[in-house]
Protein backbone atom coordinates (compact mmCIF):
# COMPACT_ATOMS: atom_id res chain seq x y z
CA UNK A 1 280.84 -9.50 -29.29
CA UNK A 2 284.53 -9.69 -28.69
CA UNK A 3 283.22 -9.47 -24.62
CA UNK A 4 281.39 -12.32 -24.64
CA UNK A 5 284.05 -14.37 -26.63
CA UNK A 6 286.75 -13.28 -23.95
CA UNK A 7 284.21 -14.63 -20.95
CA UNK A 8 284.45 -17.81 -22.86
CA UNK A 9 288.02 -17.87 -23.62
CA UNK A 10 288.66 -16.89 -19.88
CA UNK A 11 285.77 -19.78 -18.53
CA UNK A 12 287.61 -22.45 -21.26
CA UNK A 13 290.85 -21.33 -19.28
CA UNK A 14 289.80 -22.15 -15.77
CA UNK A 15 288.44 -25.31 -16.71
CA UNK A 16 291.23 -26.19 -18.26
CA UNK A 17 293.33 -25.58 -15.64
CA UNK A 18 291.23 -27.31 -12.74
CA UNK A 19 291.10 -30.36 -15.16
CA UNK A 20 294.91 -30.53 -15.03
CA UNK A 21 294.55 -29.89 -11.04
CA UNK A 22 292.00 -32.69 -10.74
CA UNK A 23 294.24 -35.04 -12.73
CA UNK A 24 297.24 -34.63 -10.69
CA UNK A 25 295.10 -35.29 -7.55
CA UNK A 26 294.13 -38.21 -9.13
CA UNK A 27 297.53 -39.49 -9.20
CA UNK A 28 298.19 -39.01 -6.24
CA UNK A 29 295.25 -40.74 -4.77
CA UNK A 30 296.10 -43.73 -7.17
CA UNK A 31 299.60 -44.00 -5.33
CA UNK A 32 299.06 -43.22 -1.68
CA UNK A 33 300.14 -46.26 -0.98
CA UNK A 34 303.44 -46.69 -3.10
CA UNK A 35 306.52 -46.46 -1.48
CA UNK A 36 308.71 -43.40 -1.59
CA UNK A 37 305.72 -41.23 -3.61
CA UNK A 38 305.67 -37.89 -3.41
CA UNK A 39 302.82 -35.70 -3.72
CA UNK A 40 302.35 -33.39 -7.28
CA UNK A 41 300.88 -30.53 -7.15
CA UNK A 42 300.58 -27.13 -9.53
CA UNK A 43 299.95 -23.64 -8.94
CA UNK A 44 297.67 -21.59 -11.19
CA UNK A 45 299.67 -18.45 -12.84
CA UNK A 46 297.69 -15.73 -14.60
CA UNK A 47 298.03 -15.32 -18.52
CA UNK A 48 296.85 -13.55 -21.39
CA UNK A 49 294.47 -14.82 -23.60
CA UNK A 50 294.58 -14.29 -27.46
CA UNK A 51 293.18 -11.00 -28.42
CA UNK A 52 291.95 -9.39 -25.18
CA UNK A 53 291.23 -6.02 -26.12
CA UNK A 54 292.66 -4.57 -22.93
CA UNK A 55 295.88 -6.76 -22.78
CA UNK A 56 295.64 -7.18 -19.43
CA UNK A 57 296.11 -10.56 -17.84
CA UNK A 58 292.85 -12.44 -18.13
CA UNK A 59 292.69 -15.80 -17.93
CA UNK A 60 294.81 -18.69 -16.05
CA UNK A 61 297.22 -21.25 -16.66
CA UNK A 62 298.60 -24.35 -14.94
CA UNK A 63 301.99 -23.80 -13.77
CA UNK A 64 304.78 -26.32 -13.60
CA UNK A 65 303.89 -29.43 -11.55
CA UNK A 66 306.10 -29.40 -8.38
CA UNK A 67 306.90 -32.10 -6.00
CA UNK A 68 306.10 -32.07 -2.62
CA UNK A 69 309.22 -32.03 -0.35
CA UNK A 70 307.49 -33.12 3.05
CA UNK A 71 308.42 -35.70 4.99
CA UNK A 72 307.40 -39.23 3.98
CA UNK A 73 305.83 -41.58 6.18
CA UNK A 74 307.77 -44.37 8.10
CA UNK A 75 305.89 -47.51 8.07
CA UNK A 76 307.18 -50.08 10.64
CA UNK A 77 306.37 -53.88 8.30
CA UNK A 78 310.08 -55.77 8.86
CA UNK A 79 308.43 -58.51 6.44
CA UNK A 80 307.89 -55.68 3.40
CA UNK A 81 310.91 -56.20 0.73
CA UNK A 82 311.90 -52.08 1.35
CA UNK A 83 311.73 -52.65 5.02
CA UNK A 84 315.38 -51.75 6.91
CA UNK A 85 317.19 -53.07 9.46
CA UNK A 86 314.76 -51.86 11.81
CA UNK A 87 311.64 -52.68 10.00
CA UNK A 88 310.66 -49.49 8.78
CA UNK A 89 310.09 -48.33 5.31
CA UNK A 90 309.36 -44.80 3.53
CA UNK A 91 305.74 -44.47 2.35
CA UNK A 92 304.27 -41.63 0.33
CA UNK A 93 303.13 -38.48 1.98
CA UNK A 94 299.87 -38.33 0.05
CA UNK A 95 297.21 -37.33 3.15
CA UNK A 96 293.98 -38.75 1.49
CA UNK A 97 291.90 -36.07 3.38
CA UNK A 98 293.68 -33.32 1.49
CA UNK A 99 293.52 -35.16 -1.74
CA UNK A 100 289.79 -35.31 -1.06
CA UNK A 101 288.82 -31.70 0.17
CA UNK A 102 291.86 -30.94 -3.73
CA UNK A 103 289.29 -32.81 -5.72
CA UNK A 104 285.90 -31.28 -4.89
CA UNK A 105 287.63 -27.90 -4.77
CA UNK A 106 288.65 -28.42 -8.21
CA UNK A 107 285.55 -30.02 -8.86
CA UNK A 108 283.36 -27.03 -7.86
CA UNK A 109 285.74 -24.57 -9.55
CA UNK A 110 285.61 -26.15 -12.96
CA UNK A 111 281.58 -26.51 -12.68
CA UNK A 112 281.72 -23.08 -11.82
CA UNK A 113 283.58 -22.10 -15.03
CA UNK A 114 281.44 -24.61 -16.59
CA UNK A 115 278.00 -22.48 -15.55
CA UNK A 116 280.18 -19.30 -16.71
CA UNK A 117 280.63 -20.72 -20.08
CA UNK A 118 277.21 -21.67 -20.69
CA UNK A 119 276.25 -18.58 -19.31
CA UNK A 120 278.64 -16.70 -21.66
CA UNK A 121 276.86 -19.28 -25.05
CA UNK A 122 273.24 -18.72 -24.08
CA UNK A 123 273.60 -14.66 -23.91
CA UNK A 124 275.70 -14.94 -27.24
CA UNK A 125 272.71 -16.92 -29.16
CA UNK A 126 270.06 -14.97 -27.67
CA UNK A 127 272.14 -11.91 -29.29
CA UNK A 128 271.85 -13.59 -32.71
CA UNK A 129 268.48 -14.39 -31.88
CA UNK A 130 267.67 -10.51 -31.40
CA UNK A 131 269.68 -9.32 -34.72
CA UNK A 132 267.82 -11.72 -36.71
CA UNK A 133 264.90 -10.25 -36.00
């Protein structure tokens, strides 16, 4: 049984993890267009979950959320209050088409863990459903 409870340990992980991915995508769709924004992002890191028999490195976990250092757009609007002397002004470098193509890929990935986990339920109650018997 302990099998079945590590595939849903390790299918809670992902989904955990793609949740946190999705949210920071969020974010940074919500300010695209706020000055001087720079894109978060986080990388997934591979971790132990609680009493894998093996104690090898099962499941995943969000690492810290990092900054993207890229350059930020110059927007030429000499009437906007950050404008300079030349009319320009940093935007964000949020590229909507990546934030996009972020948030289906997590999407997908947590429905996929999602499937997984169900999976990983239905065989455990048809297993109780056979002992009873």
């Amino acid at each position: 049984m302990s099998t079945l409870t590590d595939t849903l340990a390790l299918a809670a992980s992902g989904m955990r993890a793609q949740a946190q991915r999705l949210r920071h995508v969020s974010e940074n769709i919500a300010n695209a267009d706020t000055p001087g924004y720079h894109r978060k992002f986080i990388d997934f890191r591979p971790a132990a979950i609680a009493g894998d028999a093996f104690g090898q490195e099962s499941g995943v976990t969000p690492g810290p959320v990092r900054l993207d250092r890229g350059e930020l757009t110059r927007i030429y609007d000499p009437g906007h209050i950050l404008a300079d002397e030349t009319g320009h002004y940093e935007g964000s470098n949020v590229d909507l088409m990546v934030e996009i193509a972020d948030a289906r890929e997590a999407q997908r990935s947590y429905e996929a863990n999602l499937r997984m986990f169900d999976q990983a339920r239905q065989m455990s109650q048809s297993l109780i459903g056979l002992l009873r018997r």
